[in-house]
C-alpha atoms as a PDB file:
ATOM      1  CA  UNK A   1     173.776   6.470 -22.051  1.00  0.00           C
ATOM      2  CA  UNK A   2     171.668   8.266 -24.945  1.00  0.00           C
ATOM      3  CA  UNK A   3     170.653  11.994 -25.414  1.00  0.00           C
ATOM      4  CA  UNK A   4     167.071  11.283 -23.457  1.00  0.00           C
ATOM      5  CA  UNK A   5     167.664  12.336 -20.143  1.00  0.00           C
ATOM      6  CA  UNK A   6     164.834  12.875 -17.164  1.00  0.00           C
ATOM      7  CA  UNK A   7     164.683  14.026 -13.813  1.00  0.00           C
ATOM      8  CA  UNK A   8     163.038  10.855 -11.883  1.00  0.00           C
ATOM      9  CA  UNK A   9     160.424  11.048  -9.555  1.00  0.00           C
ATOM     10  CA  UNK A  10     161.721  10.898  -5.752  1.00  0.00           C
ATOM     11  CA  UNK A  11     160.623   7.140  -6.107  1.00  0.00           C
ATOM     12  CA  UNK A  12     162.287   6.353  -9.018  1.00  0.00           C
ATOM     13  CA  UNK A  13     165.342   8.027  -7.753  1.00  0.00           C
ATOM     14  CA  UNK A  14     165.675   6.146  -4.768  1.00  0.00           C
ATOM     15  CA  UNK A  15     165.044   2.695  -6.612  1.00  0.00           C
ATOM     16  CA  UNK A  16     167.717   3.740  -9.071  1.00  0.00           C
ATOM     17  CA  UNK A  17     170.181   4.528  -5.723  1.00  0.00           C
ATOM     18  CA  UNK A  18     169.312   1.524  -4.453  1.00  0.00           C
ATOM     19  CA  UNK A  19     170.170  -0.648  -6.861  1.00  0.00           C
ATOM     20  CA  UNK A  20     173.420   1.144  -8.012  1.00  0.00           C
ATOM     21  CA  UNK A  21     174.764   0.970  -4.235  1.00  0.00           C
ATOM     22  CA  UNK A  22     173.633  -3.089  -4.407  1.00  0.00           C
ATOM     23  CA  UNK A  23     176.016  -3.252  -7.438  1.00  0.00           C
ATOM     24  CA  UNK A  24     178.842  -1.195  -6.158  1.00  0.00           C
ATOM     25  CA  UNK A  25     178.857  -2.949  -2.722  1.00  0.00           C
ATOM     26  CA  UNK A  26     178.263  -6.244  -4.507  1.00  0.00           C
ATOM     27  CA  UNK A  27     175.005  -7.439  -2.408  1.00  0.00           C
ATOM     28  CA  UNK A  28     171.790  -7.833  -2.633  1.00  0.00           C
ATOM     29  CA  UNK A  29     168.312  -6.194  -1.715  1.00  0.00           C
ATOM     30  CA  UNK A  30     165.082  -7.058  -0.566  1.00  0.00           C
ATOM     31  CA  UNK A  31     162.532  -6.700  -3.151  1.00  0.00           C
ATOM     32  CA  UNK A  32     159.393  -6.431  -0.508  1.00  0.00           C
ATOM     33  CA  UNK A  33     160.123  -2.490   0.318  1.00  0.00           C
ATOM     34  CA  UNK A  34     160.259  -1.552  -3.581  1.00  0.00           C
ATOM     35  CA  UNK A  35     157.259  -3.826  -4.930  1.00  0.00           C
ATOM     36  CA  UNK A  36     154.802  -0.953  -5.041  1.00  0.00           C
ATOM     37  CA  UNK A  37     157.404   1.379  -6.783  1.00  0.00           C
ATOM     38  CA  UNK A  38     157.074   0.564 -10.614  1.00  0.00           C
ATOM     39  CA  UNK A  39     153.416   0.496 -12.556  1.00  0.00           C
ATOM     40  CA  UNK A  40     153.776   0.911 -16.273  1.00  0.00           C
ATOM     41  CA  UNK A  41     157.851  -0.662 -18.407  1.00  0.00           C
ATOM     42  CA  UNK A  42     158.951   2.578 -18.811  1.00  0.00           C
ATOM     43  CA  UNK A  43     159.185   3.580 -14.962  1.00  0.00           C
ATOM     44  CA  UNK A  44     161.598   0.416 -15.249  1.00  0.00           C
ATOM     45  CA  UNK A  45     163.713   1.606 -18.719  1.00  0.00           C
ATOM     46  CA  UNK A  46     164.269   5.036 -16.863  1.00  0.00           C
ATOM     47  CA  UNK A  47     165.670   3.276 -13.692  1.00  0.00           C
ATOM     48  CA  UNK A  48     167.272   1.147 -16.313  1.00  0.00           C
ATOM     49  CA  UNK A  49     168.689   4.090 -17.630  1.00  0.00           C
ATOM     50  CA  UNK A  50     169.907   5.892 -14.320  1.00  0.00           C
ATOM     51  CA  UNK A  51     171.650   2.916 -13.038  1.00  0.00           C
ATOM     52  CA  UNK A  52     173.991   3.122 -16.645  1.00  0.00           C
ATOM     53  CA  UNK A  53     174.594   6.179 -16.371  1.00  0.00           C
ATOM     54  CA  UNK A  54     175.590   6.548 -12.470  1.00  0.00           C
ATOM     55  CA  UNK A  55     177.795   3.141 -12.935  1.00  0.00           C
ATOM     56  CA  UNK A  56     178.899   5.144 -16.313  1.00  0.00           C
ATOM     57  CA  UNK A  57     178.513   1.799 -18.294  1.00  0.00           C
ATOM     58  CA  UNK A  58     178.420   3.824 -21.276  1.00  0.00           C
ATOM     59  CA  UNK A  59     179.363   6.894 -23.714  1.00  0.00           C
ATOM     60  CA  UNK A  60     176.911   9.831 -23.397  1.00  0.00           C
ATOM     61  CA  UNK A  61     175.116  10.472 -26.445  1.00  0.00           C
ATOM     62  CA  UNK A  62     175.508   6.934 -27.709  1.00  0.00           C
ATOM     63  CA  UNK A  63     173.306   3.954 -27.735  1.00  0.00           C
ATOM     64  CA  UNK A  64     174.467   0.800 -26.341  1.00  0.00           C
ATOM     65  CA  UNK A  65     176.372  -1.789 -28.752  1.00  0.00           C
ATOM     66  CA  UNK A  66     174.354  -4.737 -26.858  1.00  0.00           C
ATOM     67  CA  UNK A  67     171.816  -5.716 -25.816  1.00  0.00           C
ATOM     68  CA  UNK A  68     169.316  -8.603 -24.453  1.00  0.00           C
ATOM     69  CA  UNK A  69     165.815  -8.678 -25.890  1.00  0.00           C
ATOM     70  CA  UNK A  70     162.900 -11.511 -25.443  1.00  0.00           C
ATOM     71  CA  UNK A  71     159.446 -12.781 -24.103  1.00  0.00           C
ATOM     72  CA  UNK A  72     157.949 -15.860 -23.414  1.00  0.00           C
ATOM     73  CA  UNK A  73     155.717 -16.138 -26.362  1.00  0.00           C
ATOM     74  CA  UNK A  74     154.400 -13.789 -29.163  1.00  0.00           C
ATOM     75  CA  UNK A  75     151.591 -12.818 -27.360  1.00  0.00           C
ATOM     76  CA  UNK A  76     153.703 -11.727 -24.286  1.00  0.00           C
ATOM     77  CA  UNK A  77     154.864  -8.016 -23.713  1.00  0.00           C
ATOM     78  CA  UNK A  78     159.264  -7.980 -24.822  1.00  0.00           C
ATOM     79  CA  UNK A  79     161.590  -6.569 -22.388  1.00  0.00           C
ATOM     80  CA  UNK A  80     164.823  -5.029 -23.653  1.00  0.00           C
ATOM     81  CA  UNK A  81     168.318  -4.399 -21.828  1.00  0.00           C
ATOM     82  CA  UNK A  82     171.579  -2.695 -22.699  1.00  0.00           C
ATOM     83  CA  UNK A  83     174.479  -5.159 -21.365  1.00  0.00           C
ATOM     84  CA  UNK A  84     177.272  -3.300 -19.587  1.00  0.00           C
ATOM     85  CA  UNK A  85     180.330  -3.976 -21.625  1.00  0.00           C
ATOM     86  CA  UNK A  86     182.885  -5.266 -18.994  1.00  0.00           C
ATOM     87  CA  UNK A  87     180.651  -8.642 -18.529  1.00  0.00           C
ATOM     88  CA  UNK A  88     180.085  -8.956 -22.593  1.00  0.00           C
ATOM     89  CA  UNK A  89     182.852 -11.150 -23.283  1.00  0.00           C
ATOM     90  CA  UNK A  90     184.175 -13.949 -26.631  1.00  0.00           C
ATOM     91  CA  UNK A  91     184.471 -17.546 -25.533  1.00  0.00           C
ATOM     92  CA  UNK A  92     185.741 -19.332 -24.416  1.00  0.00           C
ATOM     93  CA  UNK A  93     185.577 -16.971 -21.511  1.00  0.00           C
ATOM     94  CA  UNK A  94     186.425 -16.956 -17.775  1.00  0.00           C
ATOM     95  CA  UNK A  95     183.656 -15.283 -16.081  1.00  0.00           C
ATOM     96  CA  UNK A  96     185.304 -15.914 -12.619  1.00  0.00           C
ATOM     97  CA  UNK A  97     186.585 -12.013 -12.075  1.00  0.00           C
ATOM     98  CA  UNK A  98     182.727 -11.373 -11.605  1.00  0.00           C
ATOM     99  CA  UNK A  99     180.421 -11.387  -8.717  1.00  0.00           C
ATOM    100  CA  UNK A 100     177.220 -13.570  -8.773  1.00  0.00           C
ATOM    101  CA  UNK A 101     174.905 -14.144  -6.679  1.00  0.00           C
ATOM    102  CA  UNK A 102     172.329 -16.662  -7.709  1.00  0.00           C
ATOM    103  CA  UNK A 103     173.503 -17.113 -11.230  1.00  0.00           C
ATOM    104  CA  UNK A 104     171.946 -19.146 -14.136  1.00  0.00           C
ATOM    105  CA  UNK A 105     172.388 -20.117 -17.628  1.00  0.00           C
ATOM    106  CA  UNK A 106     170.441 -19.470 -20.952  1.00  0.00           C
ATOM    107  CA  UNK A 107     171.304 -20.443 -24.043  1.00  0.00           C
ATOM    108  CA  UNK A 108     170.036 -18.340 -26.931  1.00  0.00           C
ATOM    109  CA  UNK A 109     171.086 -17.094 -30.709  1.00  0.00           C
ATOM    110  CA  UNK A 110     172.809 -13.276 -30.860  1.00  0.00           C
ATOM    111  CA  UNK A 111     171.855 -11.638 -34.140  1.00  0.00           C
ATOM    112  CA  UNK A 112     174.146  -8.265 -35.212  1.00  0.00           C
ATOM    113  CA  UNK A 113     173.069  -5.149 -37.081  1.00  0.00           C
ATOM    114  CA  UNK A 114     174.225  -5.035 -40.853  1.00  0.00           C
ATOM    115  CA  UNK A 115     173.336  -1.343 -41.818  1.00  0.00           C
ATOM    116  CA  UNK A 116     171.968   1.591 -39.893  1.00  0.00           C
ATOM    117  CA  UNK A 117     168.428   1.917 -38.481  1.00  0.00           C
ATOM    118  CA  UNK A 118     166.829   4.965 -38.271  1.00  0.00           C
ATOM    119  CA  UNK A 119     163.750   5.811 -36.502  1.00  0.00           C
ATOM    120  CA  UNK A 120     161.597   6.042 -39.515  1.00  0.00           C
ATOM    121  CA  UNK A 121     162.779   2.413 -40.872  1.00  0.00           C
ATOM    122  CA  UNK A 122     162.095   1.272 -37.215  1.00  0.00           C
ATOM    123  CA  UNK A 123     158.548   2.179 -37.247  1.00  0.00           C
ATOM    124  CA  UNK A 124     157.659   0.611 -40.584  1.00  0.00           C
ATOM    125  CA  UNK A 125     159.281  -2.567 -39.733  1.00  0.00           C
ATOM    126  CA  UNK A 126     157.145  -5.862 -40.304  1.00  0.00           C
ATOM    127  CA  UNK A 127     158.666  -9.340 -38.958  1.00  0.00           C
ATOM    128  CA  UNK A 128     159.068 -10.198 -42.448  1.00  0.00           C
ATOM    129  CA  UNK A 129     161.788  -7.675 -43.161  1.00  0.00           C
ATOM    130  CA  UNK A 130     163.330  -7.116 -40.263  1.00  0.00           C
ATOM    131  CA  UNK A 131     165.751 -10.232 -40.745  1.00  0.00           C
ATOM    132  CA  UNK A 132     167.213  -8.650 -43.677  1.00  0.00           C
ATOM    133  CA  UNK A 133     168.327  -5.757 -41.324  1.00  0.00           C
ATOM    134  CA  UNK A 134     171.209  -8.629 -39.885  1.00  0.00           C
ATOM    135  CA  UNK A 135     174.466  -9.874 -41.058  1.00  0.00           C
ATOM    136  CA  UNK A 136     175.535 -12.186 -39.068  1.00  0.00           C
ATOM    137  CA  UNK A 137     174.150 -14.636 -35.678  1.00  0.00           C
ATOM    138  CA  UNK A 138     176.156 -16.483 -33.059  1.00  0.00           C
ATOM    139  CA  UNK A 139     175.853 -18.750 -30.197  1.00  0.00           C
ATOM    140  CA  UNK A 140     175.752 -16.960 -26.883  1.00  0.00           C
ATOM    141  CA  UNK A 141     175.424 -17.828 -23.518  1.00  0.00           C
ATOM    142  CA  UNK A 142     173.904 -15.659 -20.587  1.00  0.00           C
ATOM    143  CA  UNK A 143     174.396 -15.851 -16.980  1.00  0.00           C
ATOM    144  CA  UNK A 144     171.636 -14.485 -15.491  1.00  0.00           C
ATOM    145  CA  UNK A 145     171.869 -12.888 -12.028  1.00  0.00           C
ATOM    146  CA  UNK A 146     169.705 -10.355  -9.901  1.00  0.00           C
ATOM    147  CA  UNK A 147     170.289  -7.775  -7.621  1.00  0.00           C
ATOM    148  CA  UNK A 148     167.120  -8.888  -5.918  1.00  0.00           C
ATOM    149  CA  UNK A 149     167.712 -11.566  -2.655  1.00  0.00           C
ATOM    150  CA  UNK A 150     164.652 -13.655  -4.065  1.00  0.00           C
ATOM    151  CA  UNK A 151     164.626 -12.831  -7.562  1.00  0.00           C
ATOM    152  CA  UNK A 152     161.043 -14.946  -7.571  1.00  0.00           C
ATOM    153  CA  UNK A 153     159.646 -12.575  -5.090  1.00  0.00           C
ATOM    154  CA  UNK A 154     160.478  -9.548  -7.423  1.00  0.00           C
ATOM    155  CA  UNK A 155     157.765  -8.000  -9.425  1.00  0.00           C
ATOM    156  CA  UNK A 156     157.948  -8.336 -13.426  1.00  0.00           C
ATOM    157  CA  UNK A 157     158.985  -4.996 -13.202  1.00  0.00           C
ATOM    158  CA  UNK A 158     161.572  -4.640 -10.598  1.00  0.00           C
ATOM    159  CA  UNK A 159     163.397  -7.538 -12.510  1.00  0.00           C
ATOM    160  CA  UNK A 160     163.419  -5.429 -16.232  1.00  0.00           C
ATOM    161  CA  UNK A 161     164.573  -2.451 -13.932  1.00  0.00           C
ATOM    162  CA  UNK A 162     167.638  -4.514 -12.839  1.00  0.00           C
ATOM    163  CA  UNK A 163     168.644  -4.756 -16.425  1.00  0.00           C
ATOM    164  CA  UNK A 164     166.603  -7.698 -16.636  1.00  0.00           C
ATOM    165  CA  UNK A 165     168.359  -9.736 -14.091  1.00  0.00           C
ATOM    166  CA  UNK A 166     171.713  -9.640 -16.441  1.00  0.00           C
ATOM    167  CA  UNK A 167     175.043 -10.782 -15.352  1.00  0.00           C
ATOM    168  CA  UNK A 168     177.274 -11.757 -18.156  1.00  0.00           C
ATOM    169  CA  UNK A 169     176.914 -12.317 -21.865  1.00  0.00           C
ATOM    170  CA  UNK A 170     179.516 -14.827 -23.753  1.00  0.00           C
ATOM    171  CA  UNK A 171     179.161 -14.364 -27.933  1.00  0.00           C
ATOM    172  CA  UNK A 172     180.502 -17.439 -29.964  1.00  0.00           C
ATOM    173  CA  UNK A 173     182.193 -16.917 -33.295  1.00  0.00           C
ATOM    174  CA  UNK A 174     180.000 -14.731 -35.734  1.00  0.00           C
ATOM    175  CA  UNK A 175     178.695 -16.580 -39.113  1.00  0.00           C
ATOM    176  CA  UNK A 176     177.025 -14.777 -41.700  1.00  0.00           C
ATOM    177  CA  UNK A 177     173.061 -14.889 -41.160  1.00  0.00           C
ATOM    178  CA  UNK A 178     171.282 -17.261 -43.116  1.00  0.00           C
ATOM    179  CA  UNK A 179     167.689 -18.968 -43.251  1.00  0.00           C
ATOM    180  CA  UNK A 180     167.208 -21.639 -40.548  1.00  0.00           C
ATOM    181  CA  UNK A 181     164.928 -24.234 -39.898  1.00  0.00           C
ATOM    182  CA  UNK A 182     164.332 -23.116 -36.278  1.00  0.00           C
ATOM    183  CA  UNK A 183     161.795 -25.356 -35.934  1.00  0.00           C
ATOM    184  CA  UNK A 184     164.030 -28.601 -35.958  1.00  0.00           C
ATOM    185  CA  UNK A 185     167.172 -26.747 -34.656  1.00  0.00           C
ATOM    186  CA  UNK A 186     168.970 -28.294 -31.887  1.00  0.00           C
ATOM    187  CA  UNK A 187     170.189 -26.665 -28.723  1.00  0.00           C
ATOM    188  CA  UNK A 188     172.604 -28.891 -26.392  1.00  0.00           C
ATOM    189  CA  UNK A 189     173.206 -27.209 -22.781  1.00  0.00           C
ATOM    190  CA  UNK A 190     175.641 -29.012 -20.389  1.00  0.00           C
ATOM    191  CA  UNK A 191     177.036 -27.484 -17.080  1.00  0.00           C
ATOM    192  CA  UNK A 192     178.988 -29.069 -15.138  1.00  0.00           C
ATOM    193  CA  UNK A 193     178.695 -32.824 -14.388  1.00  0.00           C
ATOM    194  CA  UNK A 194     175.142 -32.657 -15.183  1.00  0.00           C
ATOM    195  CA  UNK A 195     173.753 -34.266 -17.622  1.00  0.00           C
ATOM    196  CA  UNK A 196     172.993 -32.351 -20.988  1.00  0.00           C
ATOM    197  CA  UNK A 197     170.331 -30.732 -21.734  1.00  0.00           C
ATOM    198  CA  UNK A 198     168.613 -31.051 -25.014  1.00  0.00           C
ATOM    199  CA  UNK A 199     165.966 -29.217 -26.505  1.00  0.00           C
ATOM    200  CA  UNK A 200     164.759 -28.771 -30.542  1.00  0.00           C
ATOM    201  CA  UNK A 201     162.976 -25.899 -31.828  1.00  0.00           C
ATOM    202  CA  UNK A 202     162.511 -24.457 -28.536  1.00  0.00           C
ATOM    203  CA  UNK A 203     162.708 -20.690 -29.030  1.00  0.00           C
ATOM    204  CA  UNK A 204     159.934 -18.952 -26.929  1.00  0.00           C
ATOM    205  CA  UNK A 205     159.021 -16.664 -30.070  1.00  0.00           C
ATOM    206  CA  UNK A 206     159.424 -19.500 -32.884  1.00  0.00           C
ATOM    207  CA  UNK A 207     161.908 -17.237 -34.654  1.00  0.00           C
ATOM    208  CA  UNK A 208     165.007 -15.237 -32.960  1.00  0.00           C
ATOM    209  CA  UNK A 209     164.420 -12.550 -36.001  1.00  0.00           C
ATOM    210  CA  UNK A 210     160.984 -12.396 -34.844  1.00  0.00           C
ATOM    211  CA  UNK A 211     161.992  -9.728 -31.858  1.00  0.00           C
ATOM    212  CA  UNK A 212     163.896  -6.897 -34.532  1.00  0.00           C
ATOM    213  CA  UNK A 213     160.630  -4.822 -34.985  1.00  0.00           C
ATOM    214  CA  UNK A 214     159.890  -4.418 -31.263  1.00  0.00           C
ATOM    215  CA  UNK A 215     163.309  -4.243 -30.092  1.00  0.00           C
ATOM    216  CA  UNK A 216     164.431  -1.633 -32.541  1.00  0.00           C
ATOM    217  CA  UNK A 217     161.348   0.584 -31.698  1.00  0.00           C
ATOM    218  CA  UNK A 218     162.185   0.594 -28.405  1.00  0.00           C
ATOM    219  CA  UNK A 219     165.621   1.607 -29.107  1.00  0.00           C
ATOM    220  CA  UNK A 220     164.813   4.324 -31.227  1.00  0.00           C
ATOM    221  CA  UNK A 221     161.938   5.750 -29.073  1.00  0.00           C
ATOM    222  CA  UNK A 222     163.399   8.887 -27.911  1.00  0.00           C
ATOM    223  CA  UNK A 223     164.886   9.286 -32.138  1.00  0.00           C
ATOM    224  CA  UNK A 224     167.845   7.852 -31.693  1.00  0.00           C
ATOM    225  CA  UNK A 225     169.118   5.751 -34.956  1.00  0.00           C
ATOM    226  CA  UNK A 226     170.349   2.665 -34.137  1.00  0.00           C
ATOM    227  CA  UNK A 227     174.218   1.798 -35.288  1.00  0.00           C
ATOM    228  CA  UNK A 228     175.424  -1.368 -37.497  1.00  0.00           C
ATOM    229  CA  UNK A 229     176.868  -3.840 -35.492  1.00  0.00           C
ATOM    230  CA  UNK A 230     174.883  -3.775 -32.844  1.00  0.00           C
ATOM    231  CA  UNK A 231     174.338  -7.089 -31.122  1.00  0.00           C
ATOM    232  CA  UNK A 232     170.796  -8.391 -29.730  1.00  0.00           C
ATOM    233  CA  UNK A 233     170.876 -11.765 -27.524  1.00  0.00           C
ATOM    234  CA  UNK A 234     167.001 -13.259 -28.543  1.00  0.00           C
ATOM    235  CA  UNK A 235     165.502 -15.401 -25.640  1.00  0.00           C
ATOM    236  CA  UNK A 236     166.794 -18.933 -24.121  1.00  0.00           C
ATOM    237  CA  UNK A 237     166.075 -22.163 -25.995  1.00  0.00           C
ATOM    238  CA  UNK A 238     166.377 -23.821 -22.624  1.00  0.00           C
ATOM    239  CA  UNK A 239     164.649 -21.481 -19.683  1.00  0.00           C
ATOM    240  CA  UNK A 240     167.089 -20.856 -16.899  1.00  0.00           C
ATOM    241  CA  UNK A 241     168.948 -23.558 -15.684  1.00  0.00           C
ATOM    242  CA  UNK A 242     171.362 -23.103 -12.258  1.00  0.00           C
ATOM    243  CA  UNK A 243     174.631 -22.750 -11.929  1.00  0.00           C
ATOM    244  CA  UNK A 244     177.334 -22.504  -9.239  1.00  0.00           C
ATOM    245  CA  UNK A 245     180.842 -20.463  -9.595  1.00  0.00           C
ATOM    246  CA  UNK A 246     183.869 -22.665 -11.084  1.00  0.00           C
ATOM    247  CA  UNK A 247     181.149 -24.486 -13.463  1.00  0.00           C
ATOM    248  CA  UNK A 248     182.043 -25.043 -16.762  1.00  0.00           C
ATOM    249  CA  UNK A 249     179.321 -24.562 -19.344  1.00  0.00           C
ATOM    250  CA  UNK A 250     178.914 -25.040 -22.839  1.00  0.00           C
ATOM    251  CA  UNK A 251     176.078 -24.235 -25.640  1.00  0.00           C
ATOM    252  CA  UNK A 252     176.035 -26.321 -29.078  1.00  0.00           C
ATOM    253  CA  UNK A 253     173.848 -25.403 -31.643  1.00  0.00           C
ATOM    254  CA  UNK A 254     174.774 -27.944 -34.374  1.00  0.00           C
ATOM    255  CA  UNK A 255     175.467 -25.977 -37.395  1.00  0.00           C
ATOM    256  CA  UNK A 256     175.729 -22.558 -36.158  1.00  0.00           C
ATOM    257  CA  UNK A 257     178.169 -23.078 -33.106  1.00  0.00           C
ATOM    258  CA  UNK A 258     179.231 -23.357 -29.935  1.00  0.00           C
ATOM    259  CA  UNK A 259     180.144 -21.541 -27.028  1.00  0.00           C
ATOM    260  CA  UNK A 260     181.998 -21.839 -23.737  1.00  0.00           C
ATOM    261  CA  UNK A 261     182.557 -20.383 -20.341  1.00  0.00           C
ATOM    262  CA  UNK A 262     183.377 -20.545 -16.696  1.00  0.00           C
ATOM    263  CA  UNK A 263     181.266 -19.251 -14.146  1.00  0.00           C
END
């Protein structure tokens, strides 16, 4: 996945093998033998790392073009992802080729990359500045799914080691990035029959942009610069609702866009 490469610890290892034979077998584990494996976020980003690069999600020596980033509030500690490509798709999209297990939907703004970030610009980054780092923002949709059989009864941990229980990621048309009010922008979620789900200035961090400084540090940790163009999904507007396979889901953001999918 990137020029960083380490030689996990036997526990690691087997937590990494684990999880790659879940995916390739297309089941699920039980989190209760693995709960004491991971202690600190960066036992999970190198188990992260070894499940890319045994499923060979992407080039060597490259970073990731995408990527899910977010926390539940300011104060909370962000977890980053790299999103395997083949489930990254442009709605409206049929996500019916995939396997899920216990999927659900969040609805959240993608930002993209405008220029290059090095790791130099990373580590001087403010939340001020950051925004001007991005040229365009989208509607996207995530379907979130875990490798774990109760995803509740996995640790913090074990979930950001699963790629941070991803399963798909649907981008809506790109529009050049502009101020928002985010704090009286609307978010309308329906799936299915259900009825739809609306929520105003709902972002977990206030401010989608908020994220760059943090996520772009952790991408260029190991001094890696970070390409233009790539994509960052930002945190749901709406939490995680269910879903069941053959639902069709939309996201509206009135005034940036809307997206659509089948599960």
């Amino acid at each position: 996945m990137n020029a960083h490469t380490t030689t996990l610890p036997p526990s690691l290892s087997a937590l990494a093998d684990a999880l790659v034979a879940a995916r390739r077998a297309n089941r699920t584990l039980d989190a209760v033998p693995w709960l004491d494996t991971l202690h600190e976020p960066a036992e999970a980003y190198a188990v992260q790392d070894a499940v890319a690069a045994a499923l060979g999600w992407f080039d060597a020596g490259t970073l990731p073009g995408c990527w899910k980033s977010g926390g539940g509030s300011r104060n909370a500690t962000l977890t980053h992802a790299p999103l395997p490509p083949a489930g990254v798709r442009q709605s409206p999209a049929d996500c019916s080729d995939l396997v899920f297990h216990q999927p659900g939907i969040e609805a959240e703004i993608a930002l993209r990359l405008g220029r290059e970030v090095t790791p130099a610009q990373a580590a001087s980054l403010d939340h001020e500045d950051a925004a001007a780092l991005v040229d365009a923002m989208t509607v996207s949709i995530e379907v979130c799914d875990a490798r774990w059989q109760d995803r509740e009864a996995a640790t913090p941990l074990l979930r950001l080691a699963d790629s941070q229980v991803h399963g798909a990621l649907v981008l809506g048309e790109w529009r050049p990035f502009a101020a928002i009010d985010w704090a009286s922008q609307r978010c309308e979620t329906k799936i299915g029959n259900a009825d739809t789900v609306v929520r105003e200035g709902s972002h977990p961090l206030g401010d989608p942009a908020w994220l760059l400084p943090i996520w772009l540090r952790h991408l260029t940790r190991h001094g890696q610069s970070v390409p233009a163009g790539t994509v960052v999904t930002t945190g749901s507007w709406i939490g995680l609702l269910p879903c069941a396979r053959g639902d069709q889901v939309t996201a509206d953001f009135p005034g940036i866009g809307a997206v659509r999918l089948r599960v």
